[in-house]
N, C-alpha and C. Protein backbone atom coordinates (compact mmCIF):
# COMPACT_ATOMS: atom_id res chain seq x y z
N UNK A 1 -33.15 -1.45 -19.24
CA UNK A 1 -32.00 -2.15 -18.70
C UNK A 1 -30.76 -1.71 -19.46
N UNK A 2 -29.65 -1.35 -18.64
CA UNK A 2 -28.80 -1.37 -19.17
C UNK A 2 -27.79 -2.55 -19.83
N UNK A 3 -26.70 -1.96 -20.67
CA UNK A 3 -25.74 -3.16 -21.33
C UNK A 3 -24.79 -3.36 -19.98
N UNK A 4 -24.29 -4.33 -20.76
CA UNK A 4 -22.86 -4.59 -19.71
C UNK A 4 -21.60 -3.79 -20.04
N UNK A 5 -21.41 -3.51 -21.58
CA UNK A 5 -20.82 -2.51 -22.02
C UNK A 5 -20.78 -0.98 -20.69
N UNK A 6 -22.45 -0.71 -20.58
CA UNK A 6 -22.40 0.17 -20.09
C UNK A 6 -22.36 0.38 -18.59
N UNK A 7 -22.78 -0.81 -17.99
CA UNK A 7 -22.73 -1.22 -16.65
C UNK A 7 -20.36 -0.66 -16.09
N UNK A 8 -20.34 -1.29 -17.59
CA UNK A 8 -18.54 -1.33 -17.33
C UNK A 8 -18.14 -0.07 -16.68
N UNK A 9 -18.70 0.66 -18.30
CA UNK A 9 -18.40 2.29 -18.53
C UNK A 9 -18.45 2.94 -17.18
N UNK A 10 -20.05 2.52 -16.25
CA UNK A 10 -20.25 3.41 -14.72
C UNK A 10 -19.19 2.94 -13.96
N UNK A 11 -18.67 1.64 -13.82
CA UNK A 11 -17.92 1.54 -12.53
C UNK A 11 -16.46 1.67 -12.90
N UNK A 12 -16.19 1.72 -13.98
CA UNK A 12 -14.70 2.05 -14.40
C UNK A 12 -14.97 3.55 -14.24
N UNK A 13 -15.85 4.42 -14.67
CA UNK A 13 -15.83 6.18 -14.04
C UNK A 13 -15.96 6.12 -12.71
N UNK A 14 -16.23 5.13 -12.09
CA UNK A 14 -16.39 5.72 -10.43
C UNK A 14 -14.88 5.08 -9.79
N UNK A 15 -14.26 4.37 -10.61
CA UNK A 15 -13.02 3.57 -9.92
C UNK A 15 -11.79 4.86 -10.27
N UNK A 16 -12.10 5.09 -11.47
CA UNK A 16 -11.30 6.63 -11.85
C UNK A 16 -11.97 8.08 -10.80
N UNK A 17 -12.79 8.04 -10.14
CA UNK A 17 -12.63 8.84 -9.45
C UNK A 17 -12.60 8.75 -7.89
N UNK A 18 -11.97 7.33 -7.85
CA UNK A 18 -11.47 7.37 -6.54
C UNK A 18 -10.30 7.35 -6.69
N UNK A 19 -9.33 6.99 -7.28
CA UNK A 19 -8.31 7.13 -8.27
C UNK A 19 -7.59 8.81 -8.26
N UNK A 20 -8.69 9.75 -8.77
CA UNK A 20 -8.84 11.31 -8.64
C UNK A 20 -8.35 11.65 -7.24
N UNK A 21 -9.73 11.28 -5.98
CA UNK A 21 -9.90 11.01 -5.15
C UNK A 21 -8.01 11.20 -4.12
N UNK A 22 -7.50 9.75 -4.14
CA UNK A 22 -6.60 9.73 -3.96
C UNK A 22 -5.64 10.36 -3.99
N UNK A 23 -5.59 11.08 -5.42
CA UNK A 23 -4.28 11.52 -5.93
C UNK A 23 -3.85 13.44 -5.58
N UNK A 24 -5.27 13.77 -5.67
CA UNK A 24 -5.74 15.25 -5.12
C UNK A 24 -5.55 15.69 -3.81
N UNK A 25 -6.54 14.48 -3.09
CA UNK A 25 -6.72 14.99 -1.60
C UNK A 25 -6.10 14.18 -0.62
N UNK A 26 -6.17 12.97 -0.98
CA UNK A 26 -4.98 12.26 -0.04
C UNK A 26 -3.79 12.12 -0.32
N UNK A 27 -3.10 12.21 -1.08
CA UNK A 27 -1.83 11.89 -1.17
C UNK A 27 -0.96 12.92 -0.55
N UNK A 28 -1.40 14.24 -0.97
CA UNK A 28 -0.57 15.40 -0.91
C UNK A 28 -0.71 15.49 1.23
N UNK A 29 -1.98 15.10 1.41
CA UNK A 29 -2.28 14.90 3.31
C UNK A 29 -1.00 14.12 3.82
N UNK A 30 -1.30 12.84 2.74
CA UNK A 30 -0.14 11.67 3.47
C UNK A 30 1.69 12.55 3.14
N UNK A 31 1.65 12.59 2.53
CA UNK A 31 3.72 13.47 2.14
C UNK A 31 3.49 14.58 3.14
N UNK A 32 2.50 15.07 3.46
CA UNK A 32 2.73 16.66 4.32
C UNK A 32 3.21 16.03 6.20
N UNK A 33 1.87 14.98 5.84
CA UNK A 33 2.19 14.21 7.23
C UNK A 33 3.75 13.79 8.04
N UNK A 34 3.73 12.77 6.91
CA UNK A 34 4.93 11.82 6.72
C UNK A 34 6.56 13.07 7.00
N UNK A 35 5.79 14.04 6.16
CA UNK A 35 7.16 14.80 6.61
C UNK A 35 7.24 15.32 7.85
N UNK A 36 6.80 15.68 8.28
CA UNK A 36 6.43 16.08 9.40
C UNK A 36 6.76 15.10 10.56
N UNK A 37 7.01 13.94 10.18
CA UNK A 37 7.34 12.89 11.16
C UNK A 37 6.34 12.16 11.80
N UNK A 38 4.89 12.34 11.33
CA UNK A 38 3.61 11.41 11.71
C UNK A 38 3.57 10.57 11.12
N UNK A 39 2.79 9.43 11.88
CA UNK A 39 2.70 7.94 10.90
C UNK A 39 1.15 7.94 10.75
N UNK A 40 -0.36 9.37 11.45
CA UNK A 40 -1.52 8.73 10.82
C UNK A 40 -1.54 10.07 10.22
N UNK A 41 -2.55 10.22 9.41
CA UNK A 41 -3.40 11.01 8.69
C UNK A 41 -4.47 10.99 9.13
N UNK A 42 -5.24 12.15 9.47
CA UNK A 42 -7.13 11.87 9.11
C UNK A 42 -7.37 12.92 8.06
N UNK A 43 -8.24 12.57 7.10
CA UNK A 43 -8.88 13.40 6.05
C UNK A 43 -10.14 13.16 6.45
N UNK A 44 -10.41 15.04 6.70
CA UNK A 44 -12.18 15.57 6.82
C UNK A 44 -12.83 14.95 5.46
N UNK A 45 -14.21 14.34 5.62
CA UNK A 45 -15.07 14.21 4.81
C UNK A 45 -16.73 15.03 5.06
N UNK A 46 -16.89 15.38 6.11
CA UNK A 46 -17.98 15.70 6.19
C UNK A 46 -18.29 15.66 7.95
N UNK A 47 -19.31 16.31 9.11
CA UNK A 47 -19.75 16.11 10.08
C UNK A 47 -21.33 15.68 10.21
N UNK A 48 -21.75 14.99 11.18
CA UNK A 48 -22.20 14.15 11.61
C UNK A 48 -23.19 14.00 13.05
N UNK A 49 -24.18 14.52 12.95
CA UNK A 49 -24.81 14.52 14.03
C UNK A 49 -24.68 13.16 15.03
N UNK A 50 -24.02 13.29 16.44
CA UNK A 50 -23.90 12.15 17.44
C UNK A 50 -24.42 11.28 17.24
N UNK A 51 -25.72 11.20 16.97
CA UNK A 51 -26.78 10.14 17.47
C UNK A 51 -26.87 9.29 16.35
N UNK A 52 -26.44 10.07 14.93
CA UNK A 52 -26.66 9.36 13.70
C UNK A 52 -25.69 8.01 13.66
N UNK A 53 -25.42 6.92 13.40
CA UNK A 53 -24.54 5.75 12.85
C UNK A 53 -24.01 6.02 11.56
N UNK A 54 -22.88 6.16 11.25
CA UNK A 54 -21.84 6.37 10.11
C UNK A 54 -22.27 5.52 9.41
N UNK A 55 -22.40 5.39 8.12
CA UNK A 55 -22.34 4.40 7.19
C UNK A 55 -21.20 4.60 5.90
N UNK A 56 -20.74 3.89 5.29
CA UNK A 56 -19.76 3.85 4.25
C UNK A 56 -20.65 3.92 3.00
N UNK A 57 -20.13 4.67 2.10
CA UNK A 57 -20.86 4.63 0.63
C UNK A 57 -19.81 3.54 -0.10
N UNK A 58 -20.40 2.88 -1.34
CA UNK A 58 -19.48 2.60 -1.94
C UNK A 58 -18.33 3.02 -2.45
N UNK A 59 -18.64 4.22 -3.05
CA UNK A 59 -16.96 5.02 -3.15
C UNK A 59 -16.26 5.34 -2.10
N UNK A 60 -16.25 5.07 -0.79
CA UNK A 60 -15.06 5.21 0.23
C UNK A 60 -14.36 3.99 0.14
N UNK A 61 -15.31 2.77 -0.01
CA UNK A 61 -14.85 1.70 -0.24
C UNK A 61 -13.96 1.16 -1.11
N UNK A 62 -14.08 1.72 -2.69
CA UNK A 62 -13.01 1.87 -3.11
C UNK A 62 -11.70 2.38 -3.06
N UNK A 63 -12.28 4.00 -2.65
CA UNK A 63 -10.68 4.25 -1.54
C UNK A 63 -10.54 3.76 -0.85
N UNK A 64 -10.72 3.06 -0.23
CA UNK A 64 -9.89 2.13 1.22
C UNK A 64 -9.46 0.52 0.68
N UNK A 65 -10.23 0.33 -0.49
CA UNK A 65 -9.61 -0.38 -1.35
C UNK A 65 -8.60 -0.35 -2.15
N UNK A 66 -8.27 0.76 -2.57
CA UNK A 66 -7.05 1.40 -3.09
C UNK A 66 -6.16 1.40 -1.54
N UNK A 67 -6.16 2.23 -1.02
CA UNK A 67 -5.19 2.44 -0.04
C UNK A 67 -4.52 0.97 0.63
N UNK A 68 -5.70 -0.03 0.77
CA UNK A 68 -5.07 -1.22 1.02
C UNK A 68 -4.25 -1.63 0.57
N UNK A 69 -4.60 -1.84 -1.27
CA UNK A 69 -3.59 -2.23 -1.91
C UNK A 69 -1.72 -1.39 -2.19
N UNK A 70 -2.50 -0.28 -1.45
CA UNK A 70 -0.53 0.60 -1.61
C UNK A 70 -0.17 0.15 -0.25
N UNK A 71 -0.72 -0.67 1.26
CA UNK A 71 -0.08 -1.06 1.75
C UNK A 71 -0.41 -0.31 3.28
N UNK A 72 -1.34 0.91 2.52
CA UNK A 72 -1.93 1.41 4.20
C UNK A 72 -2.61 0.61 5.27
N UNK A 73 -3.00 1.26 6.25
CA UNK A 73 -3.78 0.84 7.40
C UNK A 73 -5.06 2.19 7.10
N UNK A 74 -6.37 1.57 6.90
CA UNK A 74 -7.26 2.52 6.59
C UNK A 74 -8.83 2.24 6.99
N UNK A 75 -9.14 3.36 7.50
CA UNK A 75 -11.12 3.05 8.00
C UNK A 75 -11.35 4.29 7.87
N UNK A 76 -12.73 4.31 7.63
CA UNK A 76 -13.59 5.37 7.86
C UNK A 76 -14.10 6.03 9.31
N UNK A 77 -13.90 7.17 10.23
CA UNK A 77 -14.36 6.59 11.66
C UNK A 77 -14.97 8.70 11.77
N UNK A 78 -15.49 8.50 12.94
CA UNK A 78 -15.41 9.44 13.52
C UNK A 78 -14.39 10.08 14.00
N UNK A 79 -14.29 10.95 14.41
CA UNK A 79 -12.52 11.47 15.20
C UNK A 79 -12.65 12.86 15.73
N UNK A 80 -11.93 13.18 17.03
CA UNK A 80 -12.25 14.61 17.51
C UNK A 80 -13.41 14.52 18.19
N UNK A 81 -13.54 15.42 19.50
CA UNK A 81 -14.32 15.47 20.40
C UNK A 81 -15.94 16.20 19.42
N UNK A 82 -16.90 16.32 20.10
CA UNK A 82 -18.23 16.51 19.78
C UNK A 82 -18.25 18.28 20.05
N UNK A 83 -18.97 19.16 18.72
CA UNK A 83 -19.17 20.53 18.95
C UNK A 83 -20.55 20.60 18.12
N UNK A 84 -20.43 21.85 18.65
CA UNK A 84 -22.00 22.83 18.68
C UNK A 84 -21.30 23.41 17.16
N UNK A 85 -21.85 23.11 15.90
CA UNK A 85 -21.65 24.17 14.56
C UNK A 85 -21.82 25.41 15.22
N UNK A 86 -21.19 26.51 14.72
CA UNK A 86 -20.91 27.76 15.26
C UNK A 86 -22.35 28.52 14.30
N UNK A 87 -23.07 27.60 13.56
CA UNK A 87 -24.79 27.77 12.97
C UNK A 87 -25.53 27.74 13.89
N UNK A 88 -25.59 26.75 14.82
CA UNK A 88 -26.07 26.67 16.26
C UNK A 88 -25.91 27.09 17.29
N UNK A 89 -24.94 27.49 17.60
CA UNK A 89 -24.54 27.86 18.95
C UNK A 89 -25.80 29.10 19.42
N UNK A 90 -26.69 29.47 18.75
CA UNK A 90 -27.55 30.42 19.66
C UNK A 90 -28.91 29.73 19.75
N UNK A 91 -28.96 28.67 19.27
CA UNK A 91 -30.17 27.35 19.72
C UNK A 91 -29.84 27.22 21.16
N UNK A 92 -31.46 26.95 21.36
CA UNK A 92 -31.67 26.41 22.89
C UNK A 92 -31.08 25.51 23.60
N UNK A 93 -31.42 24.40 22.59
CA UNK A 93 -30.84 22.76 22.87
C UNK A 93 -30.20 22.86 21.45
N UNK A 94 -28.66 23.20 21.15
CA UNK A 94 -28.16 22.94 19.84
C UNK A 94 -27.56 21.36 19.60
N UNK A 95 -27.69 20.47 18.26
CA UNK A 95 -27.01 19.53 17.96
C UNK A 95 -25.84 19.40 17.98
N UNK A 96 -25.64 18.61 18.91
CA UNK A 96 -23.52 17.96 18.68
C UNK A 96 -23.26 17.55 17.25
N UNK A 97 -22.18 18.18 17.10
CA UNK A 97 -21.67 16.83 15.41
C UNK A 97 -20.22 16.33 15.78
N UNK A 98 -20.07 15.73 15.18
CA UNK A 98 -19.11 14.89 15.25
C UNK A 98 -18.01 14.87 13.33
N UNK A 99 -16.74 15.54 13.35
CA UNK A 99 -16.04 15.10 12.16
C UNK A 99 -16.07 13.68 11.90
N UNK A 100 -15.71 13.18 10.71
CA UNK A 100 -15.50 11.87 10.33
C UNK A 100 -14.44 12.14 9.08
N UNK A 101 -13.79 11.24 8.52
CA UNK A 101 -13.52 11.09 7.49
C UNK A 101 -12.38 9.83 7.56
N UNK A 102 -11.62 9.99 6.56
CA UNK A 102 -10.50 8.55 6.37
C UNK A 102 -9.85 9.06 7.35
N UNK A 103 -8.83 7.70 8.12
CA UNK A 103 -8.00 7.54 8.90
C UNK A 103 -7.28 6.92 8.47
N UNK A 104 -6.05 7.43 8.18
CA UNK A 104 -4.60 6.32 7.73
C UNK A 104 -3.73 6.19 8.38
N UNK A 105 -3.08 5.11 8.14
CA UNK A 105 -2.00 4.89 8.90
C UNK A 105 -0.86 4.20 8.25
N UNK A 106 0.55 4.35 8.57
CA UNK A 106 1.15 3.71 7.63
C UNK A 106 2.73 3.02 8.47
């Protein structure tokens, strides 16, 4: 079993790297946006076979916990029509995926 000391130590490193998170890959998305004269953002996280159900890890949750608190509008979702990975495309019956990642809004 761990301490509480150390219990601290894990979730204060995972709160600092949503923190990271933020400051790397979203922020610089949201100012490119914003200039540009858009009010959403989506940031790619990964694709997604159709059929599968999205689930949230805890660390998105903290980013969208962060982002709340600066005042965004924020979810995790799917987004963009359904494609054949260009890995597949010479399969018989190839798998659809689907992008996902954060959606902001401000």
């Amino acid at each position: 079993m761990i301490s509480a000391k150390e219990a601290r130590e894990l979730f204060d490193y995972a709160d600092r790297e949503a923190e990271t998170f933020l400051n790397v890959s979203i922020e610089p998305a949201i100012m490119a946006a914003a200039m540009e004269g858009k009010s959403t953002v989506s940031i790619l996280l990964d694709a997604q076979e159709t059929w599968k159900r999205l689930e949230t890890t805890p660390q998105m949750g903290r980013v969208l916990n962060k982002l709340y608190a600066l005042g965004y509008k924020a979810t995790v979702a799917y987004y963009g029509d359904p494609y054949v990975p260009r890995a597949l495309e010479e399969e018989k019956d190839p798998l659809l995926v689907r992008n996902y990642g954060y959606i902001i809004s401000w």
